[in-house]
Protein backbone atom coordinates (compact mmCIF):
# COMPACT_ATOMS: atom_id res chain seq x y z
CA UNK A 1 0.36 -5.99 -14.89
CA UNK A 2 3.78 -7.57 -14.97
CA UNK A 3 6.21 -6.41 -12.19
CA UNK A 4 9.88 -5.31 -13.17
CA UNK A 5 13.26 -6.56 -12.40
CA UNK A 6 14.84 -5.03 -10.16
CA UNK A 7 18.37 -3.34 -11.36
CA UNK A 8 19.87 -3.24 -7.99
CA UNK A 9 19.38 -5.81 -4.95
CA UNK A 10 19.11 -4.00 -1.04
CA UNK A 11 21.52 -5.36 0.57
CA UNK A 12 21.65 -6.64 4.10
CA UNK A 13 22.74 -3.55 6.57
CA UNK A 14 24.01 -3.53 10.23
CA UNK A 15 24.02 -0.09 10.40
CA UNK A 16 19.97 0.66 9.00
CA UNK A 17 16.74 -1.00 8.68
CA UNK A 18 16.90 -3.21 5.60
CA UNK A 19 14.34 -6.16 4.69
CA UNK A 20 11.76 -7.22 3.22
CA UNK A 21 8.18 -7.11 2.94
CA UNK A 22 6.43 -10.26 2.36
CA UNK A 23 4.09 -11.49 0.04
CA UNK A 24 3.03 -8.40 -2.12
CA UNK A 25 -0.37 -9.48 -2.97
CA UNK A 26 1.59 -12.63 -4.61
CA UNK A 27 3.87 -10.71 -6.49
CA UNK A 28 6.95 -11.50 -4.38
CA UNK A 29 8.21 -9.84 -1.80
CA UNK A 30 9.83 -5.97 -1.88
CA UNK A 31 12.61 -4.54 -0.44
CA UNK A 32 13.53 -1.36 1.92
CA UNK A 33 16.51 -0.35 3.25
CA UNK A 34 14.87 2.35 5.85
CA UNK A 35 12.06 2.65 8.00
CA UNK A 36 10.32 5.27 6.13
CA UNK A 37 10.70 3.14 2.56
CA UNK A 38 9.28 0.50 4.47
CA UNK A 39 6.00 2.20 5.95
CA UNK A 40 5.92 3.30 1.91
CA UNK A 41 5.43 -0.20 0.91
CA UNK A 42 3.02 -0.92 3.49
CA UNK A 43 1.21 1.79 2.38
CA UNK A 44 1.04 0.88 -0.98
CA UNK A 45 0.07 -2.97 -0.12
CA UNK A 46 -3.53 -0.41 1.25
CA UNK A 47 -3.69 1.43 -1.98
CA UNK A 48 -6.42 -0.30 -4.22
CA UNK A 49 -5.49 1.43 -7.05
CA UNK A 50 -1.91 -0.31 -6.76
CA UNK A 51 -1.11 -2.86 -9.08
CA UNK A 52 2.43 -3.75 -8.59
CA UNK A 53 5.56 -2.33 -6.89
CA UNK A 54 8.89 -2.94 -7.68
CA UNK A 55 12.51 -1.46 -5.89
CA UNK A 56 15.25 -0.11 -7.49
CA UNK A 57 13.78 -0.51 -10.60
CA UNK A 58 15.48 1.50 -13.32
CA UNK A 59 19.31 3.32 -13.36
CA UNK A 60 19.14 6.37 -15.03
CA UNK A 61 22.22 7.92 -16.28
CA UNK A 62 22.40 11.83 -15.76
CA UNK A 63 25.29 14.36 -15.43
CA UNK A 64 26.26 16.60 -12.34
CA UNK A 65 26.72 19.82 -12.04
CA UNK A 66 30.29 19.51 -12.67
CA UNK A 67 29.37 17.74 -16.07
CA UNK A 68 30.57 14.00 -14.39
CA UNK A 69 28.85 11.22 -15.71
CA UNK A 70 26.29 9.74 -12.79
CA UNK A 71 23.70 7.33 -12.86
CA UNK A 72 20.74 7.39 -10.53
CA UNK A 73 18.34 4.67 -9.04
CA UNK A 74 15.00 5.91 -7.89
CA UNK A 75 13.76 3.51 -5.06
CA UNK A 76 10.39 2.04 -6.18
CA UNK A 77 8.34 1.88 -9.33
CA UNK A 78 4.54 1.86 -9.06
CA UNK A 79 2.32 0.54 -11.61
CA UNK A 80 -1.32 2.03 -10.90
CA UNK A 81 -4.54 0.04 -12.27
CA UNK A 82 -6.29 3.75 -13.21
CA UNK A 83 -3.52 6.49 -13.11
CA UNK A 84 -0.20 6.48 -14.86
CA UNK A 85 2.96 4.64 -13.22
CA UNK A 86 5.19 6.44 -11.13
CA UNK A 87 9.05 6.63 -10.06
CA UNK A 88 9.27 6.94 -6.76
CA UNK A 89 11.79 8.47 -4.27
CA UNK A 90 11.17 8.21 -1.12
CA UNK A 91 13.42 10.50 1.13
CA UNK A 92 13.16 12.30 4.60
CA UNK A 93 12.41 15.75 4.51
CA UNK A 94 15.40 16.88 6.22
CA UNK A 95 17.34 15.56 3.45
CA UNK A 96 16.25 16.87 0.09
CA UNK A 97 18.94 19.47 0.19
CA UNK A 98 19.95 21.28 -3.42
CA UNK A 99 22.50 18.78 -4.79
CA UNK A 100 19.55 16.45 -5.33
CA UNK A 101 18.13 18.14 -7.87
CA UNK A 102 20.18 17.39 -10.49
CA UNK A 103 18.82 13.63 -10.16
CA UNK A 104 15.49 14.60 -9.48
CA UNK A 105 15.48 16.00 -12.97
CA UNK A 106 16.82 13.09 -14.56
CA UNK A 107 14.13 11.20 -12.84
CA UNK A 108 11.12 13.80 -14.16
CA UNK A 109 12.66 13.48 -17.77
CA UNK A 110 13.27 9.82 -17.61
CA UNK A 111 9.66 9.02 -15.95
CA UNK A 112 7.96 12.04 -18.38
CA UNK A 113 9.66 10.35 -21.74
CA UNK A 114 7.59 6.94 -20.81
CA UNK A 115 4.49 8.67 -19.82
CA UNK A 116 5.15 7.91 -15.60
CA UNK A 117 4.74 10.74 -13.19
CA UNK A 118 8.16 11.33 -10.88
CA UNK A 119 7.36 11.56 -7.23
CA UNK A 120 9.01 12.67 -3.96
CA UNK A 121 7.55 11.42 -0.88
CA UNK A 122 8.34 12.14 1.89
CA UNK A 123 7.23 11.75 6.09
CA UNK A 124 4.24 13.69 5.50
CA UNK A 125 2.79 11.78 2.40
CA UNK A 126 3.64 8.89 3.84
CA UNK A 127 3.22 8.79 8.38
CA UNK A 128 -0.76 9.73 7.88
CA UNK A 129 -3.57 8.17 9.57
CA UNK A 130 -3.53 5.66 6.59
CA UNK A 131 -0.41 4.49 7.75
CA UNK A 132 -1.41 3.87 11.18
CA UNK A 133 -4.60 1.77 9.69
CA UNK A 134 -2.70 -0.34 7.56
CA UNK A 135 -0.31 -1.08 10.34
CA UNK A 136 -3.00 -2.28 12.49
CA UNK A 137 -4.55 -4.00 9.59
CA UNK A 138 -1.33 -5.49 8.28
CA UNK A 139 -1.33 -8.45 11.00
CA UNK A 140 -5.24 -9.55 10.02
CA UNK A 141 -4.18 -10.20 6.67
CA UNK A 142 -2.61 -13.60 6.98
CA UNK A 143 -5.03 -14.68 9.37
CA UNK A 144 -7.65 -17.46 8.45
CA UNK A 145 -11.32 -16.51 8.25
CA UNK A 146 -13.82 -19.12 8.75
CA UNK A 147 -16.06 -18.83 5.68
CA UNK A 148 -19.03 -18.48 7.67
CA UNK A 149 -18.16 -15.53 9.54
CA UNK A 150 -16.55 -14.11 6.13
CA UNK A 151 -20.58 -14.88 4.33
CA UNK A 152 -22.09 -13.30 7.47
CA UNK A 153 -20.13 -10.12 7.04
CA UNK A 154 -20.79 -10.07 3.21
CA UNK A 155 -24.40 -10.54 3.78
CA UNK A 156 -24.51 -8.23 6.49
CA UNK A 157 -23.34 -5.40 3.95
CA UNK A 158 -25.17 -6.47 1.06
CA UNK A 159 -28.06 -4.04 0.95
CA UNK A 160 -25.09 -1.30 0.19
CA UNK A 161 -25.94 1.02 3.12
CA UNK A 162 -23.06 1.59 5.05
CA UNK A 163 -23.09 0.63 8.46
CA UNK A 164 -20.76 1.41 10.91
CA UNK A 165 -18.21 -1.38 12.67
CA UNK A 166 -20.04 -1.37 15.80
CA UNK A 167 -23.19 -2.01 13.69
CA UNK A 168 -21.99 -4.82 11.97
CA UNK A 169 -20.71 -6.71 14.93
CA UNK A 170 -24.37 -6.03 16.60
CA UNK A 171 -25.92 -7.70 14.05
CA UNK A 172 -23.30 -10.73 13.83
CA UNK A 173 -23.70 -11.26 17.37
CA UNK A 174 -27.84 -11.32 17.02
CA UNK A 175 -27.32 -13.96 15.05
CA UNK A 176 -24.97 -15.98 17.61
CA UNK A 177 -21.70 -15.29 15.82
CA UNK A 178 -18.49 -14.93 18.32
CA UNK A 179 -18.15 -11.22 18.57
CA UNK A 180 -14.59 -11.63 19.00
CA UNK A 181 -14.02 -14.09 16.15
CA UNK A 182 -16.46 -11.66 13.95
CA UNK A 183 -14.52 -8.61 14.72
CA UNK A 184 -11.24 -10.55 13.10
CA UNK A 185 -13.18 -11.66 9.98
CA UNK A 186 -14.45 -7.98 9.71
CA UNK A 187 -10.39 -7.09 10.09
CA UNK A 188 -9.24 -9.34 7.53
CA UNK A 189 -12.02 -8.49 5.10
CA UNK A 190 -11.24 -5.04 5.33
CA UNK A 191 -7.74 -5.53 5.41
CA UNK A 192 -7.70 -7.58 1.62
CA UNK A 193 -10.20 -5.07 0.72
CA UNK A 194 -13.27 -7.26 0.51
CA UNK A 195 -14.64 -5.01 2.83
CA UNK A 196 -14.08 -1.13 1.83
CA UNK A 197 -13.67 1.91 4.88
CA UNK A 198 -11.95 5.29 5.15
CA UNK A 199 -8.48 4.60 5.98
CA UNK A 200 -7.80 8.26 5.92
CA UNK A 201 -9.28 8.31 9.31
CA UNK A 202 -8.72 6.13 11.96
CA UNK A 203 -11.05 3.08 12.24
CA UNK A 204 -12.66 3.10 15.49
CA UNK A 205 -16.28 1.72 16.09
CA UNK A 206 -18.12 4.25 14.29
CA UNK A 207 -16.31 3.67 11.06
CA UNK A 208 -18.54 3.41 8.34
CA UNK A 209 -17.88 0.11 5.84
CA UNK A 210 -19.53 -0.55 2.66
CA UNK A 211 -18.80 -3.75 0.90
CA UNK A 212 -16.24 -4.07 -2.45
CA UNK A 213 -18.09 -3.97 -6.31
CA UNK A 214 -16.31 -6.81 -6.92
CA UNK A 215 -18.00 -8.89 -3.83
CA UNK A 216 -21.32 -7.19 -4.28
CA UNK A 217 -21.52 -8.54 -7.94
CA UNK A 218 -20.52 -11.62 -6.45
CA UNK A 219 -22.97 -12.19 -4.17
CA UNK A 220 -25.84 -11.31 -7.02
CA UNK A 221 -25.14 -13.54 -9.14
């Protein structure tokens, strides 16, 4: 699905966390301009289901509550490969006070008129376990993966039982792999979601991992 334009660039700030997050599954990178927008994209870069993100991606013009002509910008878009696309607005809880709801509602009716969803998301949708998996994960994503190790991990899940991460190493090891060096490829593989796991828990060693449709298929044919 083709990403939108964004309406509005995030500028650089000295006084909050502003940047960048790089290389959205080759779509470009997308902006934050706080902390909690940018543990929002990283969560989203997890999300399988995620097609494309874009920031400040629509205005929306709306009037106050004194009747004064506004105009809105929720923070990200998200195109979904299975749901409907969503507005997003991603705001701490401690600040969705009353006065926000007056753009809030232009966002449902802007969002509802196109068939999107509007969503609020705060700390607790977004600091979850999850989060803390992807943020491990995140760094294993740009790393290299000998294709060996990568085949011997595919392999090693092929039958479609799911084995746990301890497991899998075990077995890679048996065969004379690096355990090390197989622990990274299992990383990465999981990380670009060759590899599939709960990431609503936290991985440990007795994480169970199955192995993607897509690679399964793959591998059959």
């Amino acid at each position: 699905m083709e990403r939108n334009a964004p309406v509005r660039k995030i500028p650089i700030s000295h006084g909050s966390l502003t940047g960048r997050h790089a290389n959205f599954r080759g779509n470009g990178a997308i902006g934050f301009e706080s902390s909690l927008e940018r543990d929002f994209v990283t969560l989203m870069l997890f999300d399988p289901s995620v097609a494309s993100v874009t920031e400040q991606p629509v205005r929306i013009l709306y009037r106050d509550a004194a009747g004064k002509d506004r105009h809105y910008t929720p923070d990200y878009l998200v195109h979904r490969l299975d749901q409907p696309s969503a507005l997003i607005e991603v705001k701490p809880s401690r600040f969705l006070t009353e006065d926000l709801e007056p753009k809030f509602r232009a966002g449902r009716s802007y969002a509802g008129q196109r068939g999107w969803t509007f969503q609020v998301w705060t700390e607790k949708e977004i600091r979850t376990p999850r989060l803390e998996n992807a943020r491990f994960l995140l760094p294993y994503r740009s790393q290299p993966v000998p294709q060996d190790y990568a085949d011997a991990v595919s392999k090693t899940l092929a039958g479609g039982v799911k084995q746990t991460v301890a497991d899998v190493i075990d077995e890679l090891s048996a065969r004379g792999l690096d355990r090390g060096e197989a622990l990274a490829a299992l990383w990465h593989m999981i990380s670009d979601g060759t590899v599939r796991a709960d990431l609503d828990h936290i991985l440990d060693p007795q994480s169970y991992l199955w192995i993607s449709e897509e690679v399964l298929n793959g591998l059959e044919t």
